[in-house]
N, C-alpha and C. Protein backbone atom coordinates (compact mmCIF):
# COMPACT_ATOMS: atom_id res chain seq x y z
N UNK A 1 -5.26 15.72 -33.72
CA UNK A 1 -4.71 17.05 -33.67
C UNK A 1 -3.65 17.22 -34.75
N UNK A 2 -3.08 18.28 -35.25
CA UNK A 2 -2.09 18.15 -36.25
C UNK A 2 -0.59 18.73 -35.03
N UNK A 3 0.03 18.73 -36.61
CA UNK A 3 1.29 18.31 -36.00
C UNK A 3 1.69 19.79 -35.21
N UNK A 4 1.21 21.01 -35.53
CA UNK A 4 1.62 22.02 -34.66
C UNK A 4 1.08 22.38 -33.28
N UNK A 5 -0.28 21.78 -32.99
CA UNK A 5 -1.03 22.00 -31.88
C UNK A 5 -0.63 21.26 -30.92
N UNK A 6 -0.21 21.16 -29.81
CA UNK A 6 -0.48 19.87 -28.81
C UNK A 6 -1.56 19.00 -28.20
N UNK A 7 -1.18 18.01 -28.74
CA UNK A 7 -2.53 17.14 -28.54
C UNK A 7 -3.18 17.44 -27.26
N UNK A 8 -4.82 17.41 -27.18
CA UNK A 8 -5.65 17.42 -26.24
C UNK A 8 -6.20 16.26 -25.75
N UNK A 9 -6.18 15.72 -24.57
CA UNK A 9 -7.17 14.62 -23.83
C UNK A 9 -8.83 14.50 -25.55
N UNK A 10 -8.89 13.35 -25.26
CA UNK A 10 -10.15 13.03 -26.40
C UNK A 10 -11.54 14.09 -25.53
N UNK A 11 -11.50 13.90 -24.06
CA UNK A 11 -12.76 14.35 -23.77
C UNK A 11 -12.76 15.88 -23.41
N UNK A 12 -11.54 16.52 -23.84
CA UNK A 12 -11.24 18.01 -23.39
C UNK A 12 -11.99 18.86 -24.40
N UNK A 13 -12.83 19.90 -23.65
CA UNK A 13 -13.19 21.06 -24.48
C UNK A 13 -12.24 21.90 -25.46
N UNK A 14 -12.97 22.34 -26.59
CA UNK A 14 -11.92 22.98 -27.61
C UNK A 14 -12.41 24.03 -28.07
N UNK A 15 -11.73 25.08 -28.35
CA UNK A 15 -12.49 26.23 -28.64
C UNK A 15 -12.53 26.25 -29.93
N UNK A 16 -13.09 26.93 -30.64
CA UNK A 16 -13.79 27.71 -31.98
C UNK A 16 -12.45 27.53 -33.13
N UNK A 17 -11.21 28.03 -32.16
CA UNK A 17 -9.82 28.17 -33.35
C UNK A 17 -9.64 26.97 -33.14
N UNK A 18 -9.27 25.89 -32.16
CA UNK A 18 -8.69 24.69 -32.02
C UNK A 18 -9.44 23.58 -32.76
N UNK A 19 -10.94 24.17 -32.98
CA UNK A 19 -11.66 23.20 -33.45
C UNK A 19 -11.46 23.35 -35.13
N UNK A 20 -11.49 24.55 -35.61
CA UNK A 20 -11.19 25.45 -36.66
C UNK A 20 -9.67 24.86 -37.32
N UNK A 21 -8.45 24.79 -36.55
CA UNK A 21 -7.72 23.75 -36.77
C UNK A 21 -7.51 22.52 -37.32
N UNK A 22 -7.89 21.91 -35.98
CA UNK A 22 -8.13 20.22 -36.14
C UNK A 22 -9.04 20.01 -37.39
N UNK A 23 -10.09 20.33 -38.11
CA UNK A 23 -10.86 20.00 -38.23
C UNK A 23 -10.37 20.82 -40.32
N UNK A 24 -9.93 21.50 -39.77
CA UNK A 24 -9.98 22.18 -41.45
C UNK A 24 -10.82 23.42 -41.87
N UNK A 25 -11.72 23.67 -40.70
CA UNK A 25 -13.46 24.63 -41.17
C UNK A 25 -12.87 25.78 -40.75
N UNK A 26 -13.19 26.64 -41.42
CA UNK A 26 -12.88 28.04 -40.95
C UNK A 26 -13.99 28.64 -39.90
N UNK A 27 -13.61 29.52 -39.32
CA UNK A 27 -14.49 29.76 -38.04
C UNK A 27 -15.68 30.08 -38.11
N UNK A 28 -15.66 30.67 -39.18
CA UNK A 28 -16.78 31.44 -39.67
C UNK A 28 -17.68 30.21 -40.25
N UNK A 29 -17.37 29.20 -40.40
CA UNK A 29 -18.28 28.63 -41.30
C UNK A 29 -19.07 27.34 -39.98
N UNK A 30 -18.15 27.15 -38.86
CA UNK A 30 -18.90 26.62 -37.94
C UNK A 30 -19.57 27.51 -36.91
N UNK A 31 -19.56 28.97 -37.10
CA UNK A 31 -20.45 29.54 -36.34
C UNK A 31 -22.00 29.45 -37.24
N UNK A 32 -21.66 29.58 -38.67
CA UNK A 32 -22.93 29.46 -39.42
C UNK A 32 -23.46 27.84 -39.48
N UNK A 33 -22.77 27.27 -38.90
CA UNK A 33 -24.21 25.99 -38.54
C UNK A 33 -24.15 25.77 -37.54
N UNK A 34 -23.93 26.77 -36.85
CA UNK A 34 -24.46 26.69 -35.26
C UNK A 34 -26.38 26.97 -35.59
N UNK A 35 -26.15 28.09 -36.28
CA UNK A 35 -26.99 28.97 -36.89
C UNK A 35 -28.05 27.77 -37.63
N UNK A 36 -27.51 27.27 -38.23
CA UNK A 36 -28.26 26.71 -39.57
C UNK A 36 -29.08 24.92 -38.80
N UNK A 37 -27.43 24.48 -38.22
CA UNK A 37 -28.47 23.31 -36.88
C UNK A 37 -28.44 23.36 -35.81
N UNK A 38 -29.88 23.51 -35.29
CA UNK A 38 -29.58 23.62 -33.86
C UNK A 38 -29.41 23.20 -32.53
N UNK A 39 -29.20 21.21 -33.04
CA UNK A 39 -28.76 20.36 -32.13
C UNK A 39 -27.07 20.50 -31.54
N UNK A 40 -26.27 21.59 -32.80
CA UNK A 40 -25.10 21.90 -32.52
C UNK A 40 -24.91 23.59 -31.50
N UNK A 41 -24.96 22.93 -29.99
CA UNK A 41 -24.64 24.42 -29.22
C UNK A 41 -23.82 24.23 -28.62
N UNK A 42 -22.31 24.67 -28.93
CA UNK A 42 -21.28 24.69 -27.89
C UNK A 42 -21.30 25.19 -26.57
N UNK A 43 -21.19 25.22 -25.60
CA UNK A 43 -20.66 26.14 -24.42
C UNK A 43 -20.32 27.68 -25.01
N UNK A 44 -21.22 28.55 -24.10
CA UNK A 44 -20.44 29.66 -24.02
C UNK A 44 -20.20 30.44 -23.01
N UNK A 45 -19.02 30.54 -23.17
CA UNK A 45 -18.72 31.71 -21.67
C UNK A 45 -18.60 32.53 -21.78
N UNK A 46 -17.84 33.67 -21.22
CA UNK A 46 -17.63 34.91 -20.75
C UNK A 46 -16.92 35.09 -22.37
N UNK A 47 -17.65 36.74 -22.23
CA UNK A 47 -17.38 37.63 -24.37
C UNK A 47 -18.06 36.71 -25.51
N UNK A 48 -18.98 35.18 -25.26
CA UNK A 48 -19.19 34.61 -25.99
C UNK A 48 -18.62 33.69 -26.71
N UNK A 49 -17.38 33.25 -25.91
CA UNK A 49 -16.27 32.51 -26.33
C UNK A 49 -17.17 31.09 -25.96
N UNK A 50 -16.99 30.35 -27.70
CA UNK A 50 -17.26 28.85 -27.43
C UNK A 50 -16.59 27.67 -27.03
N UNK A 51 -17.27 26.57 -27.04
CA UNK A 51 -15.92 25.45 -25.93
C UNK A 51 -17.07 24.37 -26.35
N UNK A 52 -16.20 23.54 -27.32
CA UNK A 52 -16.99 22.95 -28.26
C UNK A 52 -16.71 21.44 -27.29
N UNK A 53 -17.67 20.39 -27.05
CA UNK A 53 -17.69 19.82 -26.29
C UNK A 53 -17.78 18.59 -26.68
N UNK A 54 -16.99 17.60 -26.20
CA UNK A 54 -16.87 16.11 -27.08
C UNK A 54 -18.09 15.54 -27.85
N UNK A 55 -19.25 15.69 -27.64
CA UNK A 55 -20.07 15.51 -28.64
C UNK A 55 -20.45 16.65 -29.87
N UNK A 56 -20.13 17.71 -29.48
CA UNK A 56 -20.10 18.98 -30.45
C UNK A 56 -19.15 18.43 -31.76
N UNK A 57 -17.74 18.32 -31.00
CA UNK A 57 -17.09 17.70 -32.23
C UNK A 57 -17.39 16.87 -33.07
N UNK A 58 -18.07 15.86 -32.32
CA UNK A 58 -18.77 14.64 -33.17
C UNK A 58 -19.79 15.40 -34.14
N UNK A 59 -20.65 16.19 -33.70
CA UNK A 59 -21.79 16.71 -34.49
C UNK A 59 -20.78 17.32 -35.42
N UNK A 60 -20.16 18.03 -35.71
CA UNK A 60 -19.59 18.89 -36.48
C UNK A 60 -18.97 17.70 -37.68
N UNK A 61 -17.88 17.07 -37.00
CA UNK A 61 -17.47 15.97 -37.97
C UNK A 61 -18.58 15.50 -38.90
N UNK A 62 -19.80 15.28 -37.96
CA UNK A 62 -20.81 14.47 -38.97
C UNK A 62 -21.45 15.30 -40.05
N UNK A 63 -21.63 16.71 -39.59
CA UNK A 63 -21.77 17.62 -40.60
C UNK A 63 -20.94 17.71 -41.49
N UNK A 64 -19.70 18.32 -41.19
CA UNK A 64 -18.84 18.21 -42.16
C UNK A 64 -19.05 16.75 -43.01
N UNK A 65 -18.67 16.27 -42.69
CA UNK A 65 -18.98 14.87 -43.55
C UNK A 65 -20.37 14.84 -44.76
N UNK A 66 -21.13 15.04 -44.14
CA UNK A 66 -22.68 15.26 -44.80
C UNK A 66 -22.19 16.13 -45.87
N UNK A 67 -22.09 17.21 -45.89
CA UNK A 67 -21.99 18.21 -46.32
C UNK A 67 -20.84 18.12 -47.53
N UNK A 68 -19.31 17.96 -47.03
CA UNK A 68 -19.02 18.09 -47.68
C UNK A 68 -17.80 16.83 -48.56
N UNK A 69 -18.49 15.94 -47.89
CA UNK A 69 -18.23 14.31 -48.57
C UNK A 69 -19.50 13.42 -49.08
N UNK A 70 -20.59 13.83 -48.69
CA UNK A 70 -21.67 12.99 -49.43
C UNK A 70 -22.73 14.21 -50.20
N UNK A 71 -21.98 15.39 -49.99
CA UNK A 71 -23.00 16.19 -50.97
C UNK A 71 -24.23 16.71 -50.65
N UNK A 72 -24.74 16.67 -49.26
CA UNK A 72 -26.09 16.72 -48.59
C UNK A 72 -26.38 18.58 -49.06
N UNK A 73 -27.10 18.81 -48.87
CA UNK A 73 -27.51 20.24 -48.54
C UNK A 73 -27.59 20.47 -47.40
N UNK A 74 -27.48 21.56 -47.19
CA UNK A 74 -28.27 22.08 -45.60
C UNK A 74 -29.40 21.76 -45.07
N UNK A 75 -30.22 21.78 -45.94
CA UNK A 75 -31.53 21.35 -45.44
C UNK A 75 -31.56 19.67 -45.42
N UNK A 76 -30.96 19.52 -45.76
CA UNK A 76 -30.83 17.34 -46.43
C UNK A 76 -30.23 17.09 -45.21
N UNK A 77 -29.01 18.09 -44.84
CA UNK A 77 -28.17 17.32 -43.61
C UNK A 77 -28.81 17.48 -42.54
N UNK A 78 -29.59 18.71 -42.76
CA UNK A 78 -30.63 18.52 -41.27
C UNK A 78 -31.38 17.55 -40.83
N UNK A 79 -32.20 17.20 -42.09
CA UNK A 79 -33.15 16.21 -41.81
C UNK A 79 -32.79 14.65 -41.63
N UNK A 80 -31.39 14.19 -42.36
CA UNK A 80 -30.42 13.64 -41.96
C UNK A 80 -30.30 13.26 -40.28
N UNK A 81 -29.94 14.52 -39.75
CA UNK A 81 -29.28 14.27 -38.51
C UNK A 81 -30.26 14.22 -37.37
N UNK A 82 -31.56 14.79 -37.89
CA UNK A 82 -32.59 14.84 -36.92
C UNK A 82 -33.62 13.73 -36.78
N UNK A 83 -32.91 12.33 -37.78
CA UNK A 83 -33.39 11.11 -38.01
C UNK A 83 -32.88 10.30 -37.16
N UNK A 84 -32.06 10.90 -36.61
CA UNK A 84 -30.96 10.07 -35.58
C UNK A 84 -30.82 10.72 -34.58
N UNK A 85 -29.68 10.25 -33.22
CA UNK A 85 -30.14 10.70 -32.01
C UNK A 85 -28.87 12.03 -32.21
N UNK A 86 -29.52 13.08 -31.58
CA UNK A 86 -29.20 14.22 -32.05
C UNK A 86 -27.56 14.50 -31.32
N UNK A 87 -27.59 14.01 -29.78
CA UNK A 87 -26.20 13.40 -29.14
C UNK A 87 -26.04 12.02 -29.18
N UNK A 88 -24.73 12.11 -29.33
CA UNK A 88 -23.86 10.67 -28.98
C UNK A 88 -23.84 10.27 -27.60
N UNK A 89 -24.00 8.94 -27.44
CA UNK A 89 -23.79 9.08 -25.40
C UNK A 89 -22.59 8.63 -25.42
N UNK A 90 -22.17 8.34 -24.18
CA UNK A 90 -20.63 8.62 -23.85
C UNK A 90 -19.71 7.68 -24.18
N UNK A 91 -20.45 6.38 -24.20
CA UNK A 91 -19.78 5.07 -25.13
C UNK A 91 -19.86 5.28 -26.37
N UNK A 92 -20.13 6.41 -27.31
CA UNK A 92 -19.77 6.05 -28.61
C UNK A 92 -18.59 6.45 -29.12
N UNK A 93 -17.86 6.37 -30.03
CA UNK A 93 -16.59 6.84 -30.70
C UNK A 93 -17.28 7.38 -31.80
N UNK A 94 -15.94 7.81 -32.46
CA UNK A 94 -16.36 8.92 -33.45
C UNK A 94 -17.00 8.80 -34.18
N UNK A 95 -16.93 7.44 -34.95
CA UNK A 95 -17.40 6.55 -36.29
C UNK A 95 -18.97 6.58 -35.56
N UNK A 96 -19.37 6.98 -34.43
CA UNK A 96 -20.91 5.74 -34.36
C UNK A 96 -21.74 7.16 -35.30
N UNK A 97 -21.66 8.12 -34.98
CA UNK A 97 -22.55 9.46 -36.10
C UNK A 97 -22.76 8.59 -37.47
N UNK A 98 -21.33 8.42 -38.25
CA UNK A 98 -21.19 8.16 -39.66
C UNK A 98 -21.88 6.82 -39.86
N UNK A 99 -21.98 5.73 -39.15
CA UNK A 99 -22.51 4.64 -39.10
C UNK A 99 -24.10 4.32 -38.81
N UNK A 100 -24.61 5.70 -37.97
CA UNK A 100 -26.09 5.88 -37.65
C UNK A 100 -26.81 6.26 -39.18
N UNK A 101 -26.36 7.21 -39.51
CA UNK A 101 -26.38 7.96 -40.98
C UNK A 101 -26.83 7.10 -42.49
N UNK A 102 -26.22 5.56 -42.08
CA UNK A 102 -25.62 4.70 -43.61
C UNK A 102 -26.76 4.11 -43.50
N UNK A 103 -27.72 3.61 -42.72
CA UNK A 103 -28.91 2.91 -42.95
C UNK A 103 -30.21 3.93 -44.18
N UNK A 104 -29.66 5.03 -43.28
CA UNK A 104 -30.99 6.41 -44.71
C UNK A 104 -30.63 6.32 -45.73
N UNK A 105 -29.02 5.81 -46.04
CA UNK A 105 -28.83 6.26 -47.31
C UNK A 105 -29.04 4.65 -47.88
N UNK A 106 -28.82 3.35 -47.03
CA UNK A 106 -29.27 2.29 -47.90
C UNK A 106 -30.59 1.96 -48.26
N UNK A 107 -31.96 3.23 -47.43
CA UNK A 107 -33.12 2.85 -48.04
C UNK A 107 -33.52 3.78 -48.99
N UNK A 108 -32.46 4.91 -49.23
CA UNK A 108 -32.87 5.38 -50.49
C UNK A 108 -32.20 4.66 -51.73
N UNK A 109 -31.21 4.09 -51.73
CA UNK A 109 -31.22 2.86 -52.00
C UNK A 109 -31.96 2.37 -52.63
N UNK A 110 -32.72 1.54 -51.90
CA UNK A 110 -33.66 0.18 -52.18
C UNK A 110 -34.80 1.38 -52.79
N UNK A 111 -35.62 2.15 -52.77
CA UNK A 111 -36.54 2.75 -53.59
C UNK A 111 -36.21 3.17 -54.94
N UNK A 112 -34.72 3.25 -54.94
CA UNK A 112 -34.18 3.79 -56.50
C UNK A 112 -35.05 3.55 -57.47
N UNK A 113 -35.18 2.27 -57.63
CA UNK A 113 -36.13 1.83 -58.33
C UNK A 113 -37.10 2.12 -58.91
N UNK A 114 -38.17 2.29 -57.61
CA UNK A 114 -39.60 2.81 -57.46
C UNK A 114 -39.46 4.69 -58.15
N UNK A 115 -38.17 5.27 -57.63
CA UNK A 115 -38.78 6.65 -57.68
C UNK A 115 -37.85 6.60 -59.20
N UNK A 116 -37.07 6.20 -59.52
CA UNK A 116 -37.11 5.86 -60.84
C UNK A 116 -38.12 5.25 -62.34
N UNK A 117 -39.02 4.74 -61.25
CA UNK A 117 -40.05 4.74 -62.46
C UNK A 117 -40.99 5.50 -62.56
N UNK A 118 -41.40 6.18 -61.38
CA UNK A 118 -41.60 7.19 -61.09
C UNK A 118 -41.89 8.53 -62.21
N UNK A 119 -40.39 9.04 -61.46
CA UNK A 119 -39.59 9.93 -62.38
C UNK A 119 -39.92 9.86 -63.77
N UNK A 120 -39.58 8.44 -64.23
CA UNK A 120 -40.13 8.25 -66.43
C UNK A 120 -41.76 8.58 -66.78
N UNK A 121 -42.18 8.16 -65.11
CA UNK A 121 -43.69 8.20 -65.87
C UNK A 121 -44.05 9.55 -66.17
N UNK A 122 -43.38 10.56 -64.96
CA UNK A 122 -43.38 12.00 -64.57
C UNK A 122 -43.08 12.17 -66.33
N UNK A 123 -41.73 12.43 -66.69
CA UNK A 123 -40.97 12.53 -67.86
C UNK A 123 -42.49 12.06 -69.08
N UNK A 124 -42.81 11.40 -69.03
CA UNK A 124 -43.72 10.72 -70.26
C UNK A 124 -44.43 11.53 -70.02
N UNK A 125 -45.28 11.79 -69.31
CA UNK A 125 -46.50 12.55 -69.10
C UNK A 125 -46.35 14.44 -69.76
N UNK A 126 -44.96 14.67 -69.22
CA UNK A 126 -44.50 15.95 -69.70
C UNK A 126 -44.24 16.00 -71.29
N UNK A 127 -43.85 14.78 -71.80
CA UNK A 127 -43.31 14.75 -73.08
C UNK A 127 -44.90 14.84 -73.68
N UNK A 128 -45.94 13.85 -73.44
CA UNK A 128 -46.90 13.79 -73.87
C UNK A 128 -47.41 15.65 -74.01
N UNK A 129 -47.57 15.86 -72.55
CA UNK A 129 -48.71 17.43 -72.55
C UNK A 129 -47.73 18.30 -73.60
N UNK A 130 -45.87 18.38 -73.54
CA UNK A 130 -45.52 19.46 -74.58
C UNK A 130 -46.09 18.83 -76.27
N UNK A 131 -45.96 17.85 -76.48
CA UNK A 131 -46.31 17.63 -78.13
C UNK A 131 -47.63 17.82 -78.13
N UNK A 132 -48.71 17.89 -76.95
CA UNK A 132 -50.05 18.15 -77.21
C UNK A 132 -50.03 20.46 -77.26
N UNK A 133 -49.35 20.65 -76.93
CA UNK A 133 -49.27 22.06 -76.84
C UNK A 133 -49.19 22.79 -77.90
């Protein structure tokens, strides 16, 4: 929590601003990946007020993270997150999202290689057909 809010219990619901807070995201931008993923559905109650729920946070963190520490796209972080289990169960801490995540990125990784040669042969083939043009 920061230093103006009063800290909340880890497993306490948080709403839209508190999460909006803690977190840095403006409101508007975690209602649009409510929108965009749809393993992320807060609670809603009465006027549509959300109540973002200890694994919500986690999802969000991990988005945020995706997004805007490893560079993913929207569509990348989806497919990302839908590679993995879409909730956390109740023994995990925060880190287990970011840690589920690091195995996809060490087997793209290990293909570098492959889609790197790939890629040159792609490149050769193009270089070839423009000087034949």
């Amino acid at each position: 929590m920061t230093k103006d809010s009063p800290s909340k219990d880890r497993g306490a619901f948080r709403t839209i601003g508190e999460l909006s807070k803690e977190l840095n995201i403006k409101p508007h931008i975690l209602r649009y990946w409510e929108d965009q993923f749809g393993m992320l559905q807060p609670l809603k109650r009465a006027g549509s007020r959300r109540h973002y729920r200890p694994e919500d946070v986690a999802m969000v963190k991990t988005i945020n993270r995706l997004l805007n520490e490893e560079g993913y796209t929207i569509k990348g972080a989806r497919k990302a997150l839908t590679g993995r289990k879409t909730q956390p169960s109740a023994g995990e801490t925060k880190e287990a999202p970011a840690a589920s995540a690091t195995p996809m990125a060490a087997s793209v990784k290990d293909d570098g290689g492959l889609m790197l040669k790939e890629l040159k042969t792609i490149r050769d083939q193009l270089s070839s057909a423009l000087s034949q043009a």
